[in-house]
Protein backbone atom coordinates (compact mmCIF):
# COMPACT_ATOMS: atom_id res chain seq x y z
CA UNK A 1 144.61 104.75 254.07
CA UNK A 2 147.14 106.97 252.77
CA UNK A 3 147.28 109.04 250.02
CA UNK A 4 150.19 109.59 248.25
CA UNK A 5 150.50 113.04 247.18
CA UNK A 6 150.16 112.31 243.70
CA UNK A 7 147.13 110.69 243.67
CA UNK A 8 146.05 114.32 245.87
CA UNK A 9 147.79 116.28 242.74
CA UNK A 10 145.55 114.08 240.46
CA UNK A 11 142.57 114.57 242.51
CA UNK A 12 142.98 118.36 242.48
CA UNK A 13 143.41 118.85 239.10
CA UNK A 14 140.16 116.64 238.02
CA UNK A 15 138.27 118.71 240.85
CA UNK A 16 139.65 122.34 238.82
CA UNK A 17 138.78 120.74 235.45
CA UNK A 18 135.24 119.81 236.87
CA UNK A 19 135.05 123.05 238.18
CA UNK A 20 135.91 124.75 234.95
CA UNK A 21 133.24 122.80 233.21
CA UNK A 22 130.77 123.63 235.37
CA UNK A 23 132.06 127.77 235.08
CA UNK A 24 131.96 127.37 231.24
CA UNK A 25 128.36 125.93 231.67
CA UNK A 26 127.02 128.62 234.34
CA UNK A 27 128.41 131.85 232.07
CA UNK A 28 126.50 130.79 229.41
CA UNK A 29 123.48 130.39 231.07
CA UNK A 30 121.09 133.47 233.14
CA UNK A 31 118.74 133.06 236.14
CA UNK A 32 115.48 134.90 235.73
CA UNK A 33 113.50 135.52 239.34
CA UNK A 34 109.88 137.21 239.12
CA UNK A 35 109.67 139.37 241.88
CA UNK A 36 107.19 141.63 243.33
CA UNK A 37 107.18 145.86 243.41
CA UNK A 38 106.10 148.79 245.15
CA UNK A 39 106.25 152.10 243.78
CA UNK A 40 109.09 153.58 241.87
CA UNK A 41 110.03 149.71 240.90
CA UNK A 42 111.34 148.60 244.29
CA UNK A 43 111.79 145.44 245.09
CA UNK A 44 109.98 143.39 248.01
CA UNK A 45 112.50 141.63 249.49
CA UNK A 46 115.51 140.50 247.59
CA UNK A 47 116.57 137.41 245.74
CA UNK A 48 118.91 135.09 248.12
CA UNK A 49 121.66 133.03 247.79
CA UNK A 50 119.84 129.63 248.76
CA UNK A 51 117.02 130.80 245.85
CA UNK A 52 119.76 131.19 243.55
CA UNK A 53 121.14 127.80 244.42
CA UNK A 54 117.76 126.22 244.43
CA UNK A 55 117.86 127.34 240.72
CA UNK A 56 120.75 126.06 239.57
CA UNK A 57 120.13 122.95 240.93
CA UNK A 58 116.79 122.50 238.88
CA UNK A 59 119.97 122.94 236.11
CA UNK A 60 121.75 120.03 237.57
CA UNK A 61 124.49 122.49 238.72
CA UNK A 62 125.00 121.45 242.42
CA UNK A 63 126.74 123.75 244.69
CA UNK A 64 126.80 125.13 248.46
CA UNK A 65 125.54 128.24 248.95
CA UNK A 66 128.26 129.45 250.54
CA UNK A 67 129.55 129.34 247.26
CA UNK A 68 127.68 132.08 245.98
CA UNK A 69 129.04 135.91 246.53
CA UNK A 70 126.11 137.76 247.78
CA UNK A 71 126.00 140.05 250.77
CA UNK A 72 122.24 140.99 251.55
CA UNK A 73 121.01 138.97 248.45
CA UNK A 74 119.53 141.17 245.13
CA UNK A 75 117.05 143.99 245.49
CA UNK A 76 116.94 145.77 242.61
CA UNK A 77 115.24 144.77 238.70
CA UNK A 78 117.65 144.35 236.30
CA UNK A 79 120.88 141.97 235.68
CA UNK A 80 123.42 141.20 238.45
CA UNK A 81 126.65 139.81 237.98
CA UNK A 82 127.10 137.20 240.89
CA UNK A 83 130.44 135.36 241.67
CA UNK A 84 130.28 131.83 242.79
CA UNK A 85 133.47 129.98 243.89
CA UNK A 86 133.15 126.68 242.24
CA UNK A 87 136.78 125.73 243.29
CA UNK A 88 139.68 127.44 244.51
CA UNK A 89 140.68 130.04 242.03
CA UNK A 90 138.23 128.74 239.77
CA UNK A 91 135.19 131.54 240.47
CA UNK A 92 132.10 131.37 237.92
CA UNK A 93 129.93 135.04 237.00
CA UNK A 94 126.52 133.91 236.82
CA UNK A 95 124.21 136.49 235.16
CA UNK A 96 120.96 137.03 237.19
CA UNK A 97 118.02 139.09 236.30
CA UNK A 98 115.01 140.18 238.38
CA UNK A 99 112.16 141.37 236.67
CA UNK A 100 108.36 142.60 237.86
């Protein structure tokens, strides 16, 4: 079937507001990872993207992670700001921490 391109308009802006719900939701919220150290506080490994989406969907927040704005993943303790594209021009800062 065809859509007519209102009905696409309509669609689009219920996807944005959905999107925007789910933004407001993720900035008020913060991922916490326990990782593991070596000396001088480094980091074993790093915290991925698929570990941060595995997180958020234990918070009912269901995304791809090719969503999520992360190079070579996190690798240092601390909090990291971390941009996920929830919908186009709609992009979400989730704050993530990694402690020892």
């Amino acid at each position: 079937p065809l859509f007519r391109s209102r009905d696409l308009k309509e669609q689009d802006a219920l996807n944005k507001k959905e999107a925007e719900k789910i933004k407001k939701t993720m900035e008020s919220m913060e991922l916490v990872f326990k990782v593991k150290t070596g000396t001088q506080d480094r980091v074993f490994g790093s915290v991925s993207a698929k570990q941060i989406r595995d997180e958020l969907e234990k918070k009912s927040i269901i995304i791809d992670k090719k969503q999520i704005d992360i190079k070579d993943g996190l690798s240092s303790l601390g909090y990291h700001n971390v941009n996920i594209e929830l919908y186009k021009d709609v992009i979400g800062v989730l704050k993530v921490k990694l402690e020892k």
